[in-house]
N, C-alpha and C. Protein backbone atom coordinates (compact mmCIF):
# COMPACT_ATOMS: atom_id res chain seq x y z
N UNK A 1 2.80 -9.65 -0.59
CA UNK A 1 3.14 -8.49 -1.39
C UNK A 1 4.62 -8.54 -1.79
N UNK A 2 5.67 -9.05 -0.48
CA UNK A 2 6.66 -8.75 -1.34
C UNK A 2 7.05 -9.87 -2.26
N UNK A 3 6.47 -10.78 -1.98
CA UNK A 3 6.53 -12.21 -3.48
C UNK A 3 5.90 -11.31 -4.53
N UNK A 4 5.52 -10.45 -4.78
CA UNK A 4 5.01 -10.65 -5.57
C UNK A 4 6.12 -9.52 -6.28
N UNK A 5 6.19 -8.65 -5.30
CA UNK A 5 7.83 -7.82 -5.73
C UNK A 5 8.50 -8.15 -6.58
N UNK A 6 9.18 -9.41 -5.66
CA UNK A 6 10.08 -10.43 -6.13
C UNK A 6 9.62 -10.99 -7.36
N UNK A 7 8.87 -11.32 -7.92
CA UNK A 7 8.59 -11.95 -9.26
C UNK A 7 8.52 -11.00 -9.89
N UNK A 8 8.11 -9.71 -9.79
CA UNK A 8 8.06 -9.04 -10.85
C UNK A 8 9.75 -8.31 -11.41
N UNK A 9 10.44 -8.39 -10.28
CA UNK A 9 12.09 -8.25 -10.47
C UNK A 9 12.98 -9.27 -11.33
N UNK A 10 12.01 -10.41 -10.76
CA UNK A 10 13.07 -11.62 -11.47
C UNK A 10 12.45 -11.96 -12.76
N UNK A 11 10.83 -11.12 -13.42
CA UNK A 11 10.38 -11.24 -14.78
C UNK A 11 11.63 -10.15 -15.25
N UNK A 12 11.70 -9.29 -14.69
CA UNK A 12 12.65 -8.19 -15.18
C UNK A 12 14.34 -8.46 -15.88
N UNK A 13 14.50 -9.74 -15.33
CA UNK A 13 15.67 -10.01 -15.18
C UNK A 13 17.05 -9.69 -14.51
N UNK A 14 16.82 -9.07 -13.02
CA UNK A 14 16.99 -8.96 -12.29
C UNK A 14 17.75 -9.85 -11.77
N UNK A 15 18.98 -9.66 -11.26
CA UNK A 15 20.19 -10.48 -10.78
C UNK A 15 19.33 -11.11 -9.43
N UNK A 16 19.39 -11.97 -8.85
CA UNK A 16 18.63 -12.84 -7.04
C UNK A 16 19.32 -12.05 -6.07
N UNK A 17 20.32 -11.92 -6.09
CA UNK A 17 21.26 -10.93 -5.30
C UNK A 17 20.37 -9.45 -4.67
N UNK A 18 20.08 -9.08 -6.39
CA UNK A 18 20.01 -7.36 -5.99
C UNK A 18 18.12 -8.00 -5.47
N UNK A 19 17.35 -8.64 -6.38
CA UNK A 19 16.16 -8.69 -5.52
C UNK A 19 16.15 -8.74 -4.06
N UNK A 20 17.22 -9.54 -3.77
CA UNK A 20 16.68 -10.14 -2.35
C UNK A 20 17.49 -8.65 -1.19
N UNK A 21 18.38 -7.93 -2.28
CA UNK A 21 19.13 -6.94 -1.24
C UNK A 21 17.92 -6.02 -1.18
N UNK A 22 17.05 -6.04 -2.15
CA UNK A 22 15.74 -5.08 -2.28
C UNK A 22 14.71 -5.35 -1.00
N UNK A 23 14.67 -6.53 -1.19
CA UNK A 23 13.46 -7.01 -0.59
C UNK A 23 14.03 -6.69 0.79
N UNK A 24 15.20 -7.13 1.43
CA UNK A 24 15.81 -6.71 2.74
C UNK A 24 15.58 -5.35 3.17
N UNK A 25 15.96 -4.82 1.92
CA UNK A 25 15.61 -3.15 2.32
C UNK A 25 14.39 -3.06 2.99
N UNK A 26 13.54 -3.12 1.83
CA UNK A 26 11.99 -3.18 2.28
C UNK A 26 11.60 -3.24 3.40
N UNK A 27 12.17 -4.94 4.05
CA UNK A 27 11.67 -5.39 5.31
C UNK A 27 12.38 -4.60 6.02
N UNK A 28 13.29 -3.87 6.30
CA UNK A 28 14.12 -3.11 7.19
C UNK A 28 13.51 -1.63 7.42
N UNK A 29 13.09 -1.32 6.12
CA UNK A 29 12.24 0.07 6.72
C UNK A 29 11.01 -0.16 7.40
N UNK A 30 10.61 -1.62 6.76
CA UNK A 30 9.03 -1.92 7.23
C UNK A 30 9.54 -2.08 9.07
N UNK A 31 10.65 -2.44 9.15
CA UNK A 31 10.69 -2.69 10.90
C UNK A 31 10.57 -1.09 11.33
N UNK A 32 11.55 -0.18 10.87
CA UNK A 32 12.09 1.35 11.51
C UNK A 32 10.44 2.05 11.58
N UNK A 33 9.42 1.42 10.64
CA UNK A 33 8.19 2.32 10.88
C UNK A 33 7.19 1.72 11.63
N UNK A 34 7.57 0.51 11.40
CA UNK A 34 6.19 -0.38 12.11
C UNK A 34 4.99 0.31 11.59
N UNK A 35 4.93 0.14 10.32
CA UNK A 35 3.48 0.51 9.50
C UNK A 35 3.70 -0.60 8.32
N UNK A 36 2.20 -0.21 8.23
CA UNK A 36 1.84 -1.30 6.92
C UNK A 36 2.07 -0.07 5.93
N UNK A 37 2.58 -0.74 4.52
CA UNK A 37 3.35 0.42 3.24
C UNK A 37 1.99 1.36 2.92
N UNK A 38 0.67 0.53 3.00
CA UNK A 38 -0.10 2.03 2.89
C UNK A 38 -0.61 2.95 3.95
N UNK A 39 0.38 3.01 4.63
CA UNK A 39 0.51 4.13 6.18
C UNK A 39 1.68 4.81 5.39
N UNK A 40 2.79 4.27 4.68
CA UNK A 40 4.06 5.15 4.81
C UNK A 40 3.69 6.31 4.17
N UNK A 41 4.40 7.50 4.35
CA UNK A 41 5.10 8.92 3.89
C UNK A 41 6.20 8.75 3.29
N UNK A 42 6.10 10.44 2.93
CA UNK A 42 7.70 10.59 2.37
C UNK A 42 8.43 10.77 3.86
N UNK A 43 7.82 11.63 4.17
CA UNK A 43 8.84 12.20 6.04
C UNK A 43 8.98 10.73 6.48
N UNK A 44 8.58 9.80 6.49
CA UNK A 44 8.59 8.34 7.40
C UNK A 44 10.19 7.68 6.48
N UNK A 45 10.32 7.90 4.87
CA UNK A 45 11.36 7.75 4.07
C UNK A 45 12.71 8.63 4.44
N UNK A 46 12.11 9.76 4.30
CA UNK A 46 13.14 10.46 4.10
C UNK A 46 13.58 10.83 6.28
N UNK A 47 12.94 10.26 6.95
CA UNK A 47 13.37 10.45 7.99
C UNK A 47 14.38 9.09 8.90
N UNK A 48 14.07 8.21 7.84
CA UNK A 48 14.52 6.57 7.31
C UNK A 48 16.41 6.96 7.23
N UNK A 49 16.12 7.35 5.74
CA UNK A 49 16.71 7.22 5.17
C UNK A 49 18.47 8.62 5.68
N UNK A 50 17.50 9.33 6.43
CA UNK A 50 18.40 10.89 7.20
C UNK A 50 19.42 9.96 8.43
N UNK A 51 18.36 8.97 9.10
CA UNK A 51 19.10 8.24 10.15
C UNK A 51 19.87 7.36 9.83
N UNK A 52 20.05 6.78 8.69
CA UNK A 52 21.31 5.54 8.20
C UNK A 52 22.00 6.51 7.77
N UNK A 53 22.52 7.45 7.38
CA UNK A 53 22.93 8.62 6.95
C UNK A 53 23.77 8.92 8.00
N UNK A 54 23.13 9.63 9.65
CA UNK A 54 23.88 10.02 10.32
C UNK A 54 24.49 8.94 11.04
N UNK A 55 23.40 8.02 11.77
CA UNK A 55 23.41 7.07 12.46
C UNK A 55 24.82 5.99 11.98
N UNK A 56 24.37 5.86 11.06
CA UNK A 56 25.82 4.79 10.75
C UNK A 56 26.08 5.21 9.56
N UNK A 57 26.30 6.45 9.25
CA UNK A 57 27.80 6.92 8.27
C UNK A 57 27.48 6.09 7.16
N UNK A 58 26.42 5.62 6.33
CA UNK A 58 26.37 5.22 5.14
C UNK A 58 26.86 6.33 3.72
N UNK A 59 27.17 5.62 2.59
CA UNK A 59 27.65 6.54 1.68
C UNK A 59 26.37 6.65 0.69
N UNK A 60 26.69 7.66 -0.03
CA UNK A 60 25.47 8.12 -0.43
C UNK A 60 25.09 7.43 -1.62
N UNK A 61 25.93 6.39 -2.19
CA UNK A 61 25.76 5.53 -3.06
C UNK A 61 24.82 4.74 -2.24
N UNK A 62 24.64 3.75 -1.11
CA UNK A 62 24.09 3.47 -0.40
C UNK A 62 23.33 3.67 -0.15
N UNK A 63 22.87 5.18 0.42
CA UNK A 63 21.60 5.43 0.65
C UNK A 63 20.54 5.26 -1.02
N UNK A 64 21.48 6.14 -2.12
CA UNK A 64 20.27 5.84 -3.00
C UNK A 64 19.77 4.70 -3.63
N UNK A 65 20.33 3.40 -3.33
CA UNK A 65 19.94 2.14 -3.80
C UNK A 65 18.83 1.94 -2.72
N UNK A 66 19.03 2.41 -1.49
CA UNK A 66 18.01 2.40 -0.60
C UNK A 66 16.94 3.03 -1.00
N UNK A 67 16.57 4.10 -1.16
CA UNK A 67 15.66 5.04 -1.68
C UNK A 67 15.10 4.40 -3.01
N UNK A 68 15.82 4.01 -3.54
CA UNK A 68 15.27 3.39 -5.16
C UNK A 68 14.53 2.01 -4.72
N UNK A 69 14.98 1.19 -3.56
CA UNK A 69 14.59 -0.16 -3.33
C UNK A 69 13.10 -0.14 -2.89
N UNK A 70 13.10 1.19 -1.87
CA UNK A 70 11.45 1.50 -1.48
C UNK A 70 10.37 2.42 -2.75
N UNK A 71 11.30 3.13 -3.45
CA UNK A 71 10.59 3.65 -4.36
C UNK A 71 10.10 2.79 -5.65
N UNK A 72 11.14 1.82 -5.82
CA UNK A 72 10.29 0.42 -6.61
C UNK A 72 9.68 -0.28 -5.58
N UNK A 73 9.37 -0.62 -4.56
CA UNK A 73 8.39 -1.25 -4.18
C UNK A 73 6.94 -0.72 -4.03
N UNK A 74 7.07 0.71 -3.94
CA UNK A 74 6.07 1.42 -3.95
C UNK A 74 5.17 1.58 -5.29
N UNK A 75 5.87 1.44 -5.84
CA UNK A 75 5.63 1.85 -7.47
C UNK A 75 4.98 0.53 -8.19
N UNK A 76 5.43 -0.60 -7.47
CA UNK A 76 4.83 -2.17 -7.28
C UNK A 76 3.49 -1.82 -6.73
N UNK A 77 3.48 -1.77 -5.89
CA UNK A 77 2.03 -2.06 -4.61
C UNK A 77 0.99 -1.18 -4.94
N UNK A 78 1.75 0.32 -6.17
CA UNK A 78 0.29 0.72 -6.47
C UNK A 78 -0.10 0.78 -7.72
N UNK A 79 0.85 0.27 -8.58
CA UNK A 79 0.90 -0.25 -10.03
C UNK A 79 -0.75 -1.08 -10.17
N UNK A 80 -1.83 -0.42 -10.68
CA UNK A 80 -3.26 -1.18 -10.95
C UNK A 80 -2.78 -2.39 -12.00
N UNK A 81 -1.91 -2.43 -12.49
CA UNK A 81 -1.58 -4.00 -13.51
C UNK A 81 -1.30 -4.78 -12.74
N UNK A 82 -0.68 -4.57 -11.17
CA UNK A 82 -0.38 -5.59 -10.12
C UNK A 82 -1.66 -5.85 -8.91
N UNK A 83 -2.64 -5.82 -9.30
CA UNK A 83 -3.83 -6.51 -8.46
C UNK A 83 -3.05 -5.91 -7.36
């Protein structure tokens, strides 16, 4: 799934950089939930995303590239043009 992310970022024209900072994201929330993406929530996101926040003082520029990185992957995985 996330190859397939990834190709659809780099059809986009998408810098390798920001894909792969995407795809990191991804795998990083996929660790904090230990669920497969069609288990996740918003509360599982936004309870994600509350703890890099307090937890380690991220800036809020930060967090929303985060939020955008899972919200395009999501938007991938249930996109019916992406099998």
């Amino acid at each position: 799934m996330l190859g397939g992310f990834a190709n659809q970022q780099l059809a986009r024209n998408l810098a390798r950089s920001t894909v792969e900072g995407r795809e990191n994201t991804v795998k990083a929330f996929t660790a904090y939930v230990n669920a497969f993406p069609w288990q996740w929530t918003p509360a599982m996101v936004d309870e994600w995303l509350g703890d890099l926040r307090s937890l380690r003082d991220l800036k809020r520029s930060a967090i929303r590239s985060y939020s955008e990185a899972i919200r395009s992957f999501c938007h991938f995985a249930t996109d019916p043009l992406y099998e």
